[in-house]
Protein backbone atom coordinates (compact mmCIF):
# COMPACT_ATOMS: atom_id res chain seq x y z
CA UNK A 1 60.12 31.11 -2.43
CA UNK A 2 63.02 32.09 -0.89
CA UNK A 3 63.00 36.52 0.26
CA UNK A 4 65.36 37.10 -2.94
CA UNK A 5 63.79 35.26 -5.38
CA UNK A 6 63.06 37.15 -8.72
CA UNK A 7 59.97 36.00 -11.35
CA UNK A 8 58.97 38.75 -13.81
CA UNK A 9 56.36 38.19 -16.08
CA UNK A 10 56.74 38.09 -20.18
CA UNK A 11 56.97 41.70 -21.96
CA UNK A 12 54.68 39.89 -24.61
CA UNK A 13 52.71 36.82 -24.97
CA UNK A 14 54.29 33.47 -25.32
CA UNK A 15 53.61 30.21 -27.01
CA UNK A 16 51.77 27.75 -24.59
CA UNK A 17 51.24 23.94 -24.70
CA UNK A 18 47.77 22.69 -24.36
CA UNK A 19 47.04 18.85 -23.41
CA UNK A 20 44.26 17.43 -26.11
CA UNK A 21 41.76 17.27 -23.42
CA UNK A 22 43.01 20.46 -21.17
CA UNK A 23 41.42 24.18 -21.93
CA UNK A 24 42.90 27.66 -21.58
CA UNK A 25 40.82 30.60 -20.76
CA UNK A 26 41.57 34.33 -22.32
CA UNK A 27 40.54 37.34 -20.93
CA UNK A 28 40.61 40.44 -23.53
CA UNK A 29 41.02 43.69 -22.35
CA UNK A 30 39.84 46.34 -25.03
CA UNK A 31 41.33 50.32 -24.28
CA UNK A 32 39.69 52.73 -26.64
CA UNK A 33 42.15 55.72 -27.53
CA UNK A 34 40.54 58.87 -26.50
CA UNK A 35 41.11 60.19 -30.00
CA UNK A 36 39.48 57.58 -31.37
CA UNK A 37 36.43 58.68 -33.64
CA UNK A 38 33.15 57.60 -32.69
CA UNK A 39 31.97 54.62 -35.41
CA UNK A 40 33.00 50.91 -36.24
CA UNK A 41 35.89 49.41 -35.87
CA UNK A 42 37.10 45.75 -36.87
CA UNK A 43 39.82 42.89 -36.27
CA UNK A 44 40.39 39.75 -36.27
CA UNK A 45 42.42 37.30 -33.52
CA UNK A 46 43.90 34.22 -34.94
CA UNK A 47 45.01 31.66 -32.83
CA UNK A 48 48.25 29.80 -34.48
CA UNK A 49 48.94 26.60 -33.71
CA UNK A 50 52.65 24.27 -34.89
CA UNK A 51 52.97 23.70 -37.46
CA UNK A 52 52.03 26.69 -38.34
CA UNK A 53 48.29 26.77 -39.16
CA UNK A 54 45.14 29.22 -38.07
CA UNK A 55 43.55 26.85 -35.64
CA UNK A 56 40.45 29.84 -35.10
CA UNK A 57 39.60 33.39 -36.10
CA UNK A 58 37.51 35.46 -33.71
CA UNK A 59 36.22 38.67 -35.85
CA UNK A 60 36.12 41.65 -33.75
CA UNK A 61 33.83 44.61 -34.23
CA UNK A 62 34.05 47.69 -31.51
CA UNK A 63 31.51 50.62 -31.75
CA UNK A 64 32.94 53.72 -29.96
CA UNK A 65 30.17 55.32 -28.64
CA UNK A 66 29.64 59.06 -28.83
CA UNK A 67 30.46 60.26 -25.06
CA UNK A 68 32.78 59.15 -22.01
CA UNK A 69 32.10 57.68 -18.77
CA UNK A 70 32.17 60.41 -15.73
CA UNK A 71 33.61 59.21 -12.55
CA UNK A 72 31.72 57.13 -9.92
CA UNK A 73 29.04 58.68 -7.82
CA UNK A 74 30.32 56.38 -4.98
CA UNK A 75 33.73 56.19 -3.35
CA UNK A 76 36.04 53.15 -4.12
CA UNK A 77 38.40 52.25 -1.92
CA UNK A 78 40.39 48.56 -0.97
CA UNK A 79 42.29 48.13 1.69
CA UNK A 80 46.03 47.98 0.19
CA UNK A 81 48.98 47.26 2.55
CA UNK A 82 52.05 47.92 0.23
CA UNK A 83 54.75 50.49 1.62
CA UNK A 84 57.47 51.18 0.85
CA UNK A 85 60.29 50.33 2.58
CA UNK A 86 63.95 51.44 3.68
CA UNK A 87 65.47 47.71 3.67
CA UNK A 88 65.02 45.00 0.59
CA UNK A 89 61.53 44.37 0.02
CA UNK A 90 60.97 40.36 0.26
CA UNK A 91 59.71 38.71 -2.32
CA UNK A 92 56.13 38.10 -3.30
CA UNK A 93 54.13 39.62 0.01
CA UNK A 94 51.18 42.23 0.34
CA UNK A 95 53.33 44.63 2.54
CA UNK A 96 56.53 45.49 1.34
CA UNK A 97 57.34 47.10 -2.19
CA UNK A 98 59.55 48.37 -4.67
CA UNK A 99 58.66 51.86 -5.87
CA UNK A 100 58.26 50.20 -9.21
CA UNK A 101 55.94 47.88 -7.38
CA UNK A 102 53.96 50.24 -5.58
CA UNK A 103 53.40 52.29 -9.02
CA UNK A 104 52.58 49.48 -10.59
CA UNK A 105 50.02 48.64 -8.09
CA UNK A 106 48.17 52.03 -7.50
CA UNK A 107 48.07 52.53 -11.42
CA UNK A 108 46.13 49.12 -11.71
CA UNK A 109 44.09 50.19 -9.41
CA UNK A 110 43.03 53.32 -11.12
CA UNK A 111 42.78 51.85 -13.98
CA UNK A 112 39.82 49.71 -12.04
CA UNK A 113 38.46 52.36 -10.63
CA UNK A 114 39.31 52.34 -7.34
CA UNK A 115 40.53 55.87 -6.86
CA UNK A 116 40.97 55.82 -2.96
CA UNK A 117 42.78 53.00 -1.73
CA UNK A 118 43.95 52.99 1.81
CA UNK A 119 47.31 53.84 2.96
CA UNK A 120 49.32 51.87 5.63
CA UNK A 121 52.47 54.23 5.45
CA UNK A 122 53.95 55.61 8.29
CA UNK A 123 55.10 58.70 8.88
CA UNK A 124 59.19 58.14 7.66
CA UNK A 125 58.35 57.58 4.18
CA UNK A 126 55.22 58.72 3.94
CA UNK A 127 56.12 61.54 1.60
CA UNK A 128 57.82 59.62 -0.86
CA UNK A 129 54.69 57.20 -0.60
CA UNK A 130 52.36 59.95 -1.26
CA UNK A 131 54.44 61.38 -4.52
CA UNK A 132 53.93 58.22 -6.29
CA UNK A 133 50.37 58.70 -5.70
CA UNK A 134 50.46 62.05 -7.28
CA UNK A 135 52.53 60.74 -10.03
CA UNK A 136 49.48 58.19 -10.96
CA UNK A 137 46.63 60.97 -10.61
CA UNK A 138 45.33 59.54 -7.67
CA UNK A 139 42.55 62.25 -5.88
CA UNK A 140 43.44 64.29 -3.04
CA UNK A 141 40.59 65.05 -1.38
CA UNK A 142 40.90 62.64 1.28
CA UNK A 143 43.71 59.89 2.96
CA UNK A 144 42.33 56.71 4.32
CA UNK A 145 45.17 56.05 6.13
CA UNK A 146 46.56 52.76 8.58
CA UNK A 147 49.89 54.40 9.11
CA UNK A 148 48.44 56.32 12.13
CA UNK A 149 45.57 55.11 14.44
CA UNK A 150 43.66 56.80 16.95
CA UNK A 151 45.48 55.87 19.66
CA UNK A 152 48.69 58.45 18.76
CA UNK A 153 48.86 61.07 20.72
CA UNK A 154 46.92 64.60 18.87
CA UNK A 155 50.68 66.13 18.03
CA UNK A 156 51.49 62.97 16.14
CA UNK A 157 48.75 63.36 14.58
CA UNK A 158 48.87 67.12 13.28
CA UNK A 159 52.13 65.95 12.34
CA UNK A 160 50.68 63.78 10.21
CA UNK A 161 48.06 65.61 8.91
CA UNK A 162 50.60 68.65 7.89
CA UNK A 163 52.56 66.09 6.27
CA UNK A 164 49.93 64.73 3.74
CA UNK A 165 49.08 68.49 3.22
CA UNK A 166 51.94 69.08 2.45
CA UNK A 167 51.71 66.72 -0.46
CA UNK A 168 48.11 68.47 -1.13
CA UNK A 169 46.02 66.06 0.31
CA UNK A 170 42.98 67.44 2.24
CA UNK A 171 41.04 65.52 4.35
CA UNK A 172 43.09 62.65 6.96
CA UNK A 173 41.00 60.66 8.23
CA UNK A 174 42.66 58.17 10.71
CA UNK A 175 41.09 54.01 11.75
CA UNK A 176 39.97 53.12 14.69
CA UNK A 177 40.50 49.49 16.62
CA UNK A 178 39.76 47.20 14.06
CA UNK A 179 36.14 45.65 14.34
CA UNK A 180 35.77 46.40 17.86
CA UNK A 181 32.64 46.00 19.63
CA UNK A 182 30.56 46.53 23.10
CA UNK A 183 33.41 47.95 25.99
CA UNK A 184 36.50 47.54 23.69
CA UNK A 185 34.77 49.90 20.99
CA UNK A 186 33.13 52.91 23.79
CA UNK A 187 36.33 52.70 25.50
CA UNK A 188 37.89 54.95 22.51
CA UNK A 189 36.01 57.84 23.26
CA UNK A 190 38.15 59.95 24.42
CA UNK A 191 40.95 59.59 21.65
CA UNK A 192 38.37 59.55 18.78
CA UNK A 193 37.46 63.15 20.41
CA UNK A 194 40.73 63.68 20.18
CA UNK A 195 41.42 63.10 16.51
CA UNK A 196 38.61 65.15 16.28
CA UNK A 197 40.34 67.88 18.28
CA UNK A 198 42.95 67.53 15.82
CA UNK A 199 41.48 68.51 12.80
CA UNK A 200 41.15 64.74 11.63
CA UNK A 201 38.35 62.09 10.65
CA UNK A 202 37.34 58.38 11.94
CA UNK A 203 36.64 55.77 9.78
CA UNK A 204 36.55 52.18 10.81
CA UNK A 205 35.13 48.73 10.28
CA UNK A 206 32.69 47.68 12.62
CA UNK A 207 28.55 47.02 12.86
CA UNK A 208 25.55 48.42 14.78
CA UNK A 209 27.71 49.05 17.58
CA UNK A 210 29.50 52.22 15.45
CA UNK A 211 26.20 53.96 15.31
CA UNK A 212 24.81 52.74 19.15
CA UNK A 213 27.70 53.94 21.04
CA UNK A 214 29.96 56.30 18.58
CA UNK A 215 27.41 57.80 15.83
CA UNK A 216 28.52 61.62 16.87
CA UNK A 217 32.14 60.53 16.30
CA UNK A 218 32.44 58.08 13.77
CA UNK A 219 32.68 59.82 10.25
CA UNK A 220 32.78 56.50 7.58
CA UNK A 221 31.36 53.04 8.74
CA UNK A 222 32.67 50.05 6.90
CA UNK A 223 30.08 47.68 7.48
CA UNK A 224 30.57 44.12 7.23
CA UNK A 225 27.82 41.31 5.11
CA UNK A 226 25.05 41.98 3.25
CA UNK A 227 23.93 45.38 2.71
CA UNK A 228 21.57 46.90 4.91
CA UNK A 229 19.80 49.98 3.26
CA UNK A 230 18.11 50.54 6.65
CA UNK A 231 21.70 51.45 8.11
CA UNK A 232 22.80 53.99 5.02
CA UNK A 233 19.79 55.51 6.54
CA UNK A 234 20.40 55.91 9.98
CA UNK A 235 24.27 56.84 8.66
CA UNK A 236 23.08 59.94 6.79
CA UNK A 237 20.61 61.17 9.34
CA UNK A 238 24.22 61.87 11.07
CA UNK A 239 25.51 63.34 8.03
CA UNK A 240 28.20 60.33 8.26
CA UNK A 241 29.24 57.71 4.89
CA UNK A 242 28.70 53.85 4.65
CA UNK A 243 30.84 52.07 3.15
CA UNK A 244 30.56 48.13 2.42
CA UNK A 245 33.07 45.41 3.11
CA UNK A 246 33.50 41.39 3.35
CA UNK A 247 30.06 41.24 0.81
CA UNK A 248 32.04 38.69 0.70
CA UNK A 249 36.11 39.13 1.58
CA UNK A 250 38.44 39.52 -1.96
CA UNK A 251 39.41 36.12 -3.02
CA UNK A 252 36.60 34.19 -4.11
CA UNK A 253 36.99 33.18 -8.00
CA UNK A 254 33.51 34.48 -9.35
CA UNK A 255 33.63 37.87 -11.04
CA UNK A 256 29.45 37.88 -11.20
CA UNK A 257 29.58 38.23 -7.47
CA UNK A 258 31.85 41.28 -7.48
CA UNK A 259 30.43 42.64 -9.74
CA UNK A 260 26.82 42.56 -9.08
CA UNK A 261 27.11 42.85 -4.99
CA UNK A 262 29.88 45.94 -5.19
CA UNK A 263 28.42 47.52 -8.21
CA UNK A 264 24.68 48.73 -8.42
CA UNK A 265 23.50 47.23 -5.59
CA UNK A 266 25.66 49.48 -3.67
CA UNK A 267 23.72 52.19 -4.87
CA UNK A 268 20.56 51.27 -4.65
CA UNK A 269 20.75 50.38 -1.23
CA UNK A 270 21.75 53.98 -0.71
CA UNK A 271 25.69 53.03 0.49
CA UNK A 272 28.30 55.43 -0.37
CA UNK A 273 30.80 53.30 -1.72
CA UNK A 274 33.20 50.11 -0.43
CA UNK A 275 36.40 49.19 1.05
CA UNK A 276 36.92 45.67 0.69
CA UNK A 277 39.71 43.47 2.20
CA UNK A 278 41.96 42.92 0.34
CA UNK A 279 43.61 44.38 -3.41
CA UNK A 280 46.58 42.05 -1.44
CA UNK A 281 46.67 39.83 1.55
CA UNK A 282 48.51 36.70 1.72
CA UNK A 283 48.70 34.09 4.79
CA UNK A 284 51.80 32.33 4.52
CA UNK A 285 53.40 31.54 0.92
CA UNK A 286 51.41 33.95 -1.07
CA UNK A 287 50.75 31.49 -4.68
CA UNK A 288 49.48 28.91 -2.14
CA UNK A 289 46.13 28.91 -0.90
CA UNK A 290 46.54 26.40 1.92
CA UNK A 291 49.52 26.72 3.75
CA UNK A 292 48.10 28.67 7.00
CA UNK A 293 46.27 27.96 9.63
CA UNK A 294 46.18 29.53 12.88
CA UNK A 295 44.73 27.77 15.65
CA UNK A 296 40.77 27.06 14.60
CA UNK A 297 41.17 29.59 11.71
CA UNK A 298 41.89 28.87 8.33
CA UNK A 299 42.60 31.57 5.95
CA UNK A 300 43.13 31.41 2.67
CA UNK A 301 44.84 34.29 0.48
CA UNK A 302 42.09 37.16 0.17
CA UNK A 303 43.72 38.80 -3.19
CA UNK A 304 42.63 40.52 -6.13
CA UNK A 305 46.27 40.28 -7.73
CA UNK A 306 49.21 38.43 -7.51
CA UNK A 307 52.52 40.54 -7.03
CA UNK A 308 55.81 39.06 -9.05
CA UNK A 309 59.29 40.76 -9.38
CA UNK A 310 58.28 43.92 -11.91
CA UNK A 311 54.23 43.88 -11.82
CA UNK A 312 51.41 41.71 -10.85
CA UNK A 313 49.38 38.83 -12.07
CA UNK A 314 45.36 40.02 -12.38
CA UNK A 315 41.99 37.66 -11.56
CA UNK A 316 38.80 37.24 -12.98
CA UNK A 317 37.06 38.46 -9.98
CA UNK A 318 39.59 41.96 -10.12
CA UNK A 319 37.89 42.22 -13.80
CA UNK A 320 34.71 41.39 -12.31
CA UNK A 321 35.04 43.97 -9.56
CA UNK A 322 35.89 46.96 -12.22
CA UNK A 323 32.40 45.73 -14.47
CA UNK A 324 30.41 46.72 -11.13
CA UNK A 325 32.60 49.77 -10.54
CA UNK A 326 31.91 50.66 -14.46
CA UNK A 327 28.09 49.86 -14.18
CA UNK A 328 28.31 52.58 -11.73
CA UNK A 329 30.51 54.93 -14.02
CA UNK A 330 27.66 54.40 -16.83
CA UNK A 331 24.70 55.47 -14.24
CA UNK A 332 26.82 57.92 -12.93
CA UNK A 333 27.21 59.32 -15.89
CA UNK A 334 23.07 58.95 -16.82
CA UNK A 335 22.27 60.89 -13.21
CA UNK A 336 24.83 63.63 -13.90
CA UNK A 337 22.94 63.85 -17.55
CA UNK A 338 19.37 64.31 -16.24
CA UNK A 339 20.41 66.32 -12.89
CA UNK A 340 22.14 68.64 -15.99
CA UNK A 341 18.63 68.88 -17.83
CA UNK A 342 16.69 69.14 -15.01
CA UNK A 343 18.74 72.21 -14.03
CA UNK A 344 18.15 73.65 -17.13
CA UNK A 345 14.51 73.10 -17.10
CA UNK A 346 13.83 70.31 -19.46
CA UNK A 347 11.19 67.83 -18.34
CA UNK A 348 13.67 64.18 -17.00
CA UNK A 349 10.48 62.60 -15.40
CA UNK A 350 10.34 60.44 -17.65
CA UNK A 351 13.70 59.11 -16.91
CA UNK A 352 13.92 59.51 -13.82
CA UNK A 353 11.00 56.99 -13.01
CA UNK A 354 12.88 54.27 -15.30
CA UNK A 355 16.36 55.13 -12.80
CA UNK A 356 14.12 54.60 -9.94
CA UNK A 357 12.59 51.39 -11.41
CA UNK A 358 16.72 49.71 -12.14
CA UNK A 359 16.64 46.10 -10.55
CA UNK A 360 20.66 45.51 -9.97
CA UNK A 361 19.28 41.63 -8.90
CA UNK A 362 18.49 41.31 -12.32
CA UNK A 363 20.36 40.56 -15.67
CA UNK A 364 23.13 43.55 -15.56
CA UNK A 365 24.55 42.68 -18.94
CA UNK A 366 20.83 44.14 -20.22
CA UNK A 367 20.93 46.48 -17.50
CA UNK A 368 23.97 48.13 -19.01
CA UNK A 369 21.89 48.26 -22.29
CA UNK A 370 19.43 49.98 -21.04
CA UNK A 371 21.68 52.85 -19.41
CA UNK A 372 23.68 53.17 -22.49
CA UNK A 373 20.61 53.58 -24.13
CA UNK A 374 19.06 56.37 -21.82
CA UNK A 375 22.47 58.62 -22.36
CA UNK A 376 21.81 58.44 -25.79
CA UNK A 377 18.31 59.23 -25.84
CA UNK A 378 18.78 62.35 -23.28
CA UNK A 379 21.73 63.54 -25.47
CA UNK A 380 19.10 63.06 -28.24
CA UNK A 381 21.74 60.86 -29.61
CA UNK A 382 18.98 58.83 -31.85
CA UNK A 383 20.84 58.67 -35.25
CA UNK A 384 23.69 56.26 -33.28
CA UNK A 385 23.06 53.13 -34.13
CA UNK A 386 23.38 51.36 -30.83
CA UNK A 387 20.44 49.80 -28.81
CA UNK A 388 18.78 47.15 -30.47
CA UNK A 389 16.01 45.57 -28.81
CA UNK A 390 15.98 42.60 -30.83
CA UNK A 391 19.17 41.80 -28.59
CA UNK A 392 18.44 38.72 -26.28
CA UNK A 393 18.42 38.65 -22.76
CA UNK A 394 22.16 37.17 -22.44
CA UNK A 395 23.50 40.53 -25.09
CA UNK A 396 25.01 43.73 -23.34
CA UNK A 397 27.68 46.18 -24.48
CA UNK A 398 30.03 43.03 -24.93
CA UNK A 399 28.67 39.91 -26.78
CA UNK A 400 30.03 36.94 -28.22
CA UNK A 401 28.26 35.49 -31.08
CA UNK A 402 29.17 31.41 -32.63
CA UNK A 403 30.01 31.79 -36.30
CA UNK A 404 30.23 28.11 -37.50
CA UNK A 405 33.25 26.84 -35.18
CA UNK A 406 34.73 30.50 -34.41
CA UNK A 407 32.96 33.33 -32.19
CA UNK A 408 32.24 36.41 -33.42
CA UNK A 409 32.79 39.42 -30.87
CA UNK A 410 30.86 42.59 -30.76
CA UNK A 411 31.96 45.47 -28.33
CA UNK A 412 30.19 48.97 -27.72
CA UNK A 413 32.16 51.50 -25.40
CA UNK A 414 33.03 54.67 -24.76
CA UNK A 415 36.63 55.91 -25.06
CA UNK A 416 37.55 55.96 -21.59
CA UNK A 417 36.23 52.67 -20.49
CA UNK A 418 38.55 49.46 -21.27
């Protein structure tokens, strides 16, 4: 495409073609007004077809269930490399944006859950950056940020830290060299002590190395591959955060994988959160997934969305990544329950042994049940008629049913999940 090209997607949904033998998938997104009442609600979908006929009907039935979702437990985080810029952004690239892009983009991120996505803006328009942050209700407890690294010099980075303070952020913390190991990684001593100095944190991606030769400075590890619960261990003896990354790299078009290797998992292998690469990252012509190559390296586009003129163009494995981040949300919001009764003195043995007992290598459709199912029964929520146990194996909080030559789909969530 050439740097001014424009493509916006529809305001609505179009007509389509579809070849006799060709298929077209759907993703439904459900949002649940938070004044909904809890109870039963039903639809129906009808697909049209020319002339005009009802081709299929898909009943809908959504149970709003009788309490929200709490935030995360763990911290969710991608790197993101859109700034904004002072010259016309070109079109269709990870790095340069619109402010109607960048809004765009941090909202669908919230909406996902990930409340903490890095920040590769430097210091010129930082502030303006930062106020469309704001705007979307992003938290400002901390700044991941790639607009300053630990080489600048300990002014630049007060600088930097009174400028995000300014904008009521808290806590900067600042990367290091980029998956550095052995000499190249112990040779930045002296100006991690110096970001230190300054009032600021380290977090960078890396491996054992991080906690051989820099566990009293490093503050957040991203850790690269499978988890290892035997490093979230040696991490919080030093009162430091994990953090998981490339379990495996964005891109791959399988939302189980997110979902189940970024979701519970995380948690049970005692990490405190992720920061994978990338919600963007294109190499070369960003809607084509084999145009680079750089010397014996081949890399294809490592995205969770695609970014047009006025928005962005989701995947299944972005909606897979949010159904891990909300399988947290929903045990997040079961631990905050019993931690509650506990404090009050109520017996929560009982369900604390079944939390310590959760398998997140098993079937998390029916793993979902079963936390949904706990919240009710410590909010003594028995009356709601929600859990059956009848359910098979493949049933959840979302469940398609066939219904002759139609489907028949059954949703139970809370109002602030979609």
């Amino acid at each position: 495409f050439p740097d001014t090209a424009l493509v916006h997607d529809a305001d609505s949904l179009l007509p389509f073609r579809l070849d006799p033998i060709g298929n077209k998938q759907f993703w439904l997104t459900f949002h649940i007004p938070a004044t909904a009442a809890t109870g039963t609600y039903t639809g129906t979908f009808r697909f049209i077809g020319e002339p005009i006929e009802t081709l299929a009907t898909i009943p809908v039935e959504i149970e709003v269930l009788p309490f929200d979702l709490d935030s995360s437990r763990l911290t969710y985080s991608l790197y993101y490399h859109g700034t904004l810029t002072s010259s016309t952004p070109k079109a269709f690239n990870a790095f340069q944006k619109t402010p109607e892009q960048l809004r765009i983009e941090l909202a669908d991120m919230r909406e996902h859950g990930v409340l903490y996505p890095t920040c590769y803006q430097t210091i010129s328009l930082l502030d303006a950056h930062l106020a469309i942050r704001n705007e979307i209700g992003l938290p400002q407890n901390r700044l991941y940020s790639l607009g300053i690294f630990t080489d600048a010099s300990k002014a630049a980075i007060t600088n930097f830290k009174t400028a995000i303070r300014a904008r009521g952020y808290a806590d900067l913390y600042v990367y290091g060299i980029d998956e550095a190991y052995g000499p190249a990684l112990a040779a930045q001593r002296s100006a991690w002590q110096a970001v230190h100095d300054a009032g600021a944190n380290i977090f960078v991606a890396g491996a054992g190395d991080l906690l051989d030769s820099m566990k009293e400075l490093i503050d957040v590890g991203v850790v690269a591959g499978p988890l290892k619960p035997d490093f979230a261990v040696r991490y919080h003896a030093l009162d430091n955060e994990i953090l998981s990354y490339a379990n495996p790299q964005v891109g791959v078009e399988n939302p189980e994988i997110y979902r189940r290797n970024f979701g519970l998992a995380l948690w049970k292998a005692g990490y405190d959160g992720c920061m994978d690469y990338a919600y963007q990252k294109n190499y070369g012509a960003f809607w084509n997934d084999f145009d680079n190559a750089s010397g014996a390296a081949f890399y294809r586009e490592e995205t969770f969305t695609y970014p047009i003129s006025n928005g962005l163009v989701p995947t299944i494995q972005w909606e897979g990544f949010r159904e891990g981040i909300d399988d947290m949300r929903y045990l997040s919001t079961l631990l905050n329950r019993i931690d509650q009764k506990k404090t009050a003195g109520a017996d929560v043995s009982a369900f604390e042994q079944w939390v310590n007992g959760i398998d997140p290598t098993g079937d998390l459709d029916n793993l979902r049940t079963g936390i949904i199912g706990k919240i009710l029964e410590i909010d003594g929520a028995s009356g709601v008629n929600f859990v059956n146990n009848q359910m098979s194996g493949a049933a959840f909080a979302a469940r398609f049913e066939r219904n002759g030559k139609g489907l028949n789909l059954y949703l139970r969530i809370p109002h602030n999940a979609a």
